[in-house]
Protein backbone atom coordinates (compact mmCIF):
# COMPACT_ATOMS: atom_id res chain seq x y z
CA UNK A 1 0.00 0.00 0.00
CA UNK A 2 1.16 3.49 -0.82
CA UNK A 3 0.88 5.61 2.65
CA UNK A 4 0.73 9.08 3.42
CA UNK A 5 2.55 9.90 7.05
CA UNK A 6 2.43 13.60 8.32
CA UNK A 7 4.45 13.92 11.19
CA UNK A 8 6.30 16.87 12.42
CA UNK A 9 8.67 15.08 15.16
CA UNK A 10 11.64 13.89 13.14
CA UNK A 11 12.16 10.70 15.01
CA UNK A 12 8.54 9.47 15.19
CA UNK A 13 8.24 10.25 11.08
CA UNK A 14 11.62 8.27 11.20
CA UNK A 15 10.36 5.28 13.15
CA UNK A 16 7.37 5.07 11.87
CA UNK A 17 8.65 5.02 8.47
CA UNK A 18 11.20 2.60 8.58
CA UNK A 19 8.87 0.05 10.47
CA UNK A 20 6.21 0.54 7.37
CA UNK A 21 8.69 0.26 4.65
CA UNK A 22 10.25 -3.29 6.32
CA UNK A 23 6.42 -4.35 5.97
CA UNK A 24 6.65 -3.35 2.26
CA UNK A 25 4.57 -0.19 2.30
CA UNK A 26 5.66 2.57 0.12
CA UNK A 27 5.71 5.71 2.27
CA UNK A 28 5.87 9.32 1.49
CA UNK A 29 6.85 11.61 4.40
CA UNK A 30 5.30 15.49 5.21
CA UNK A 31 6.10 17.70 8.00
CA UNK A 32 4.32 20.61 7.28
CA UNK A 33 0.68 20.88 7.48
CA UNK A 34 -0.32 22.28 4.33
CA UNK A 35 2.38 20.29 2.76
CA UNK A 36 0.62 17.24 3.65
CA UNK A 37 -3.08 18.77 2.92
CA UNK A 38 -1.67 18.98 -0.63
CA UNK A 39 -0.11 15.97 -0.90
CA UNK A 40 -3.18 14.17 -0.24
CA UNK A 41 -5.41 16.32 -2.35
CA UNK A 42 -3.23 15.76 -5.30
CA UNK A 43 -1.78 12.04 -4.67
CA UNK A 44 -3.54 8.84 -4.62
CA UNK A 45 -3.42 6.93 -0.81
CA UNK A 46 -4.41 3.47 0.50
CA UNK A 47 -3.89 5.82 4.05
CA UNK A 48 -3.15 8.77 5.43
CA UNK A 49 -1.32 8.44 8.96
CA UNK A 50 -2.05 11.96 10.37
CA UNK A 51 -0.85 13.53 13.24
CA UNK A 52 -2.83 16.53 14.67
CA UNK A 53 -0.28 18.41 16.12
CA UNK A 54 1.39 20.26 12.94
CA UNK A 55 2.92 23.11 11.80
CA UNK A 56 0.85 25.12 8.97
CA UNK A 57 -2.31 23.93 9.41
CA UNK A 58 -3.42 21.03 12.24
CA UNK A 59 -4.33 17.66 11.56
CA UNK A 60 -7.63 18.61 12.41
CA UNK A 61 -8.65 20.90 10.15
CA UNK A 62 -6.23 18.79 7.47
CA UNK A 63 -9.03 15.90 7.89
CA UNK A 64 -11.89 18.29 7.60
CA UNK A 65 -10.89 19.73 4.61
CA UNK A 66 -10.39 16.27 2.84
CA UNK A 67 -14.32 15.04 4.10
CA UNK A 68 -15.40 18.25 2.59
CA UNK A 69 -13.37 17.62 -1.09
CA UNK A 70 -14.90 14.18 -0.69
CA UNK A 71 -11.53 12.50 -0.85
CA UNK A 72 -12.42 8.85 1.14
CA UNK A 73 -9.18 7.88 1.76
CA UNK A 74 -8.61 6.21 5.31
CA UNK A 75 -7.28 8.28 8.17
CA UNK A 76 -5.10 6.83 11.05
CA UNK A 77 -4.93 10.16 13.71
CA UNK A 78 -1.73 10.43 15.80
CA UNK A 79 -2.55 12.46 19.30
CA UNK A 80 -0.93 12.63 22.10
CA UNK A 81 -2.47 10.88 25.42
CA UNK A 82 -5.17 12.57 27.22
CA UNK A 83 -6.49 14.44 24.14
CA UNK A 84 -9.81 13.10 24.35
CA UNK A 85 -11.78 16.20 22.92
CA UNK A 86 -9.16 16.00 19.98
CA UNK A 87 -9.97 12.10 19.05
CA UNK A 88 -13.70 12.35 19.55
CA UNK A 89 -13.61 15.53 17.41
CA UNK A 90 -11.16 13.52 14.25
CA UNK A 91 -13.71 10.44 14.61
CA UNK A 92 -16.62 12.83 14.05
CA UNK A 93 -15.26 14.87 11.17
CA UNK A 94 -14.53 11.07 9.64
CA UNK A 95 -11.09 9.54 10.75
CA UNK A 96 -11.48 5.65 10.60
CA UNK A 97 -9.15 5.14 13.84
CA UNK A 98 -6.61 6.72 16.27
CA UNK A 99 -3.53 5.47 17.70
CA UNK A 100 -1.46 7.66 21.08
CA UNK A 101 1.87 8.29 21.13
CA UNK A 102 4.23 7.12 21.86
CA UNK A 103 2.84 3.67 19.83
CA UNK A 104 4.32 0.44 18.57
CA UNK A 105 5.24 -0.06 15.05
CA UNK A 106 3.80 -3.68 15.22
CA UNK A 107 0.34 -2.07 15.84
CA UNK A 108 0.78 0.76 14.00
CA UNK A 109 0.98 -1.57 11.04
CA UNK A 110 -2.00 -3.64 12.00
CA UNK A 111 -4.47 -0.76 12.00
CA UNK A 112 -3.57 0.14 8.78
CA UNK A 113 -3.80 -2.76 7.70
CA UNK A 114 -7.44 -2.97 9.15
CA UNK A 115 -8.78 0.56 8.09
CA UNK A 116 -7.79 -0.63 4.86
CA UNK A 117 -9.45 -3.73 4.88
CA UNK A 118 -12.87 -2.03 6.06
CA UNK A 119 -12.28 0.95 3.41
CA UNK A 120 -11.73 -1.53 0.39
CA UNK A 121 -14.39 -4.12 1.90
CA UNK A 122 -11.67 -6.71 1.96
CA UNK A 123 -12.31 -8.91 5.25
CA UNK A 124 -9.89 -11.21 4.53
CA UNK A 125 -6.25 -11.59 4.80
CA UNK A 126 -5.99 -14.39 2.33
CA UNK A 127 -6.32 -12.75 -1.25
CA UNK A 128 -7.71 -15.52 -3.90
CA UNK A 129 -7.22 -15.33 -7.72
CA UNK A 130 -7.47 -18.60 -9.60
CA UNK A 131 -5.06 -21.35 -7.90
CA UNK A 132 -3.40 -18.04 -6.58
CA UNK A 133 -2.86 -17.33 -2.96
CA UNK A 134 -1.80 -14.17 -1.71
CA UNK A 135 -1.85 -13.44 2.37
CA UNK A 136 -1.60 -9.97 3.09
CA UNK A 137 -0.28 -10.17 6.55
CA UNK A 138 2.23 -12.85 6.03
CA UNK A 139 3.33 -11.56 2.46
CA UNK A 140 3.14 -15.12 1.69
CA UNK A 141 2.40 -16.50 -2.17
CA UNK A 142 1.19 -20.37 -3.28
CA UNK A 143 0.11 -21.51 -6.34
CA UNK A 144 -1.67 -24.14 -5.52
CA UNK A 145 -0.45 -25.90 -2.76
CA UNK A 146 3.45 -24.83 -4.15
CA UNK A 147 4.85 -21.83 -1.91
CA UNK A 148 6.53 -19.06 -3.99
CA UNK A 149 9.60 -17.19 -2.73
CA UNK A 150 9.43 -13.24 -3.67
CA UNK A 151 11.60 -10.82 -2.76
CA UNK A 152 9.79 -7.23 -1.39
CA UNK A 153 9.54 -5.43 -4.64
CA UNK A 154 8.04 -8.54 -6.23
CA UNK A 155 5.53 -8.84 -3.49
CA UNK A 156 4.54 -5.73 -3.51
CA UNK A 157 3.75 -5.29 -6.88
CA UNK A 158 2.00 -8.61 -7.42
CA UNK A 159 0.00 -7.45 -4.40
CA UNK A 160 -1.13 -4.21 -6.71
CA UNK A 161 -1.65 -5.87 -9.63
CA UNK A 162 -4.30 -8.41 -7.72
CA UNK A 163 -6.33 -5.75 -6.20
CA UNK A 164 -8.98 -6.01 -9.28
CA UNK A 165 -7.97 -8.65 -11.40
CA UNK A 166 -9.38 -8.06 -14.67
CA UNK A 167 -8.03 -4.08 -14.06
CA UNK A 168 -5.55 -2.85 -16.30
CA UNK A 169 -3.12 -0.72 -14.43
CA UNK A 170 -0.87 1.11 -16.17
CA UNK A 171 2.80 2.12 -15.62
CA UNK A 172 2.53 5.32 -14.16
CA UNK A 173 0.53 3.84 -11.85
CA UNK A 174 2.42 1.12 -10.99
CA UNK A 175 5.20 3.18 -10.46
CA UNK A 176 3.47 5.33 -8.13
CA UNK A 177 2.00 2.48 -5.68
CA UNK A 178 5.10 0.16 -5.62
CA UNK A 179 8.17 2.29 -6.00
CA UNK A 180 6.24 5.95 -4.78
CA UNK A 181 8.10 7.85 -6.88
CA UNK A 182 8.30 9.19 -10.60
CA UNK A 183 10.78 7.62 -13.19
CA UNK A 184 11.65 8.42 -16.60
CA UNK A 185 8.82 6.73 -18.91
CA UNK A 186 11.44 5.28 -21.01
CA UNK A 187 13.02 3.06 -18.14
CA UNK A 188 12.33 -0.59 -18.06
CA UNK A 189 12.34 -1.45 -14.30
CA UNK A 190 8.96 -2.22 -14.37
CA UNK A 191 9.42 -4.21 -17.21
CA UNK A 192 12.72 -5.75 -15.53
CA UNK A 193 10.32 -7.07 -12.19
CA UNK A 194 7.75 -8.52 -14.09
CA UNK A 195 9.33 -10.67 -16.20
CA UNK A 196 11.31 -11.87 -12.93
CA UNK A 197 7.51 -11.98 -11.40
CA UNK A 198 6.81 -14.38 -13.95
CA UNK A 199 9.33 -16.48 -14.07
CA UNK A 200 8.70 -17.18 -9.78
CA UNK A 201 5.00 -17.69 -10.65
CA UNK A 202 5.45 -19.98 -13.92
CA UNK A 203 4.72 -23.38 -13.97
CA UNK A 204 6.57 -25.94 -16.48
CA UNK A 205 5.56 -25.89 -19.92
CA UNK A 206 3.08 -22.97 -19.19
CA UNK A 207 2.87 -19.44 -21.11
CA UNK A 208 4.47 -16.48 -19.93
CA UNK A 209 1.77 -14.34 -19.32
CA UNK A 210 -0.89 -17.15 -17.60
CA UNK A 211 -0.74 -14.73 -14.75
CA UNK A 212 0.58 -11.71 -15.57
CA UNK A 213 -0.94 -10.14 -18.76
CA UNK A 214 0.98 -7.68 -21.44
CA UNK A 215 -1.73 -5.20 -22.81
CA UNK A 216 -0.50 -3.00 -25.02
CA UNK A 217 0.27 0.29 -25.08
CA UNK A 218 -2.03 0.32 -21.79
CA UNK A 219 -0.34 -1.62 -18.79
CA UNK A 220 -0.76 -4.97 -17.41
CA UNK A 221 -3.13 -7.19 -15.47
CA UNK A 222 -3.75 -10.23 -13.57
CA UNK A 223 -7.30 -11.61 -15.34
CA UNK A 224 -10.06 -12.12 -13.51
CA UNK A 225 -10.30 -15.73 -14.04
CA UNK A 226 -7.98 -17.28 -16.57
CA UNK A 227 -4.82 -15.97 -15.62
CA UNK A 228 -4.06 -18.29 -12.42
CA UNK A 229 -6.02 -21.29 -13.90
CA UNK A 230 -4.05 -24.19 -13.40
């Protein structure tokens, strides 16, 4: 998932950060207040992690101008204890949860995770496509009853790609939501990851793209049905 964390205090951005990205989250950083009410006006999120302490403009008022605009994204507000008035207010003006500070990155991870899951409608960790098995918790991959080794990257763009199989997604996209940042169009590291993707998923004697689809001049995509068929 692609996350948006605005944070003022250096070493809880830090932490928090690092402990997202070693979970395979792709995680763009704001100090600043209005910074970070741009950011999420402009970008696409799976989350926004939100303190309400900031310079600029407050996490509060951050949240209710993104309700008014419409923008549904899920909001994870970081307050400090005892701000009772301040939580009750962010789960009114439509944050999905709230975490304290100081926190641990374990459960940090787990409610995104789970304002996610209720945002998207997904209830389940296990993620189903054909004979393809995907846990999102685990990072885990079968085909079948066969357990597939992939490395972070790979994960977290077969993870993408699944969301809506049948979807084509195309490379700016892709880009965005597994690397989280902008490359030149001409470069081929998306190219470069897939074919490894599809070499891990393959099975003898089958075609190339059973899983992963080529669609030109568009993107790729996982399809709906056929592409994990055994």
């Amino acid at each position: 998932m692609k996350i948006l964390l605005v944070e003022d205090e250096t070493p809880i951005a830090d932490f928090a950060r690092k402990g997202l990205e070693e979970q395979g989250f792709t995680v763009d950083v704001s100090s600043d207040g209005e910074d970070g009410f741009h950011l999420a006006t402009t970008q696409e999120y799976d989350a926004i992690i939100l303190d309400i302490m900031l310079p600029g403009r407050d996490g509060i008022s951050i949240l209710k101008g993104l309700r008014e605009k419409g923008v549904a994204v899920p909001v994870l507000l970081l307050t400090a204890r005892g701000s009772l008035d301040d939580r009750l207010q962010g789960l009114n003006l439509g944050a999905d949860d709230y975490m304290t500070k100081p926190f641990y990155v374990e459960e940090l991870v787990a409610r995104v995770h789970a304002i996610h899951r209720r945002h998207t409608g997904e209830r389940l960790t296990i993620r189903t496509v054909g004979d393809l098995r995907i846990n999102l918790l685990t990072r885990e991959v079968w085909r079948g009853d066969s357990p597939i080794e992939l490395t972070s990257r790979e994960f977290n763009l077969l993870e993408y790609l699944t969301r809506v199989p049948g979807r084509v997604y195309t490379r700016t996209q892709i880009l965005e939501h597994v690397w989280g940042y902008y490359f030149d169009p001409k470069t081929n590291v998306i190219d470069v990851h897939i074919q490894k993707l599809r070499v891990r998923l393959a099975r003898e004697g089958e075609d190339r793209e059973a899983v992963i689809q080529t669609v030109r001049g568009a993107g790729y995509r996982v399809a709906a049905a056929e592409a994990a068929a055994p």
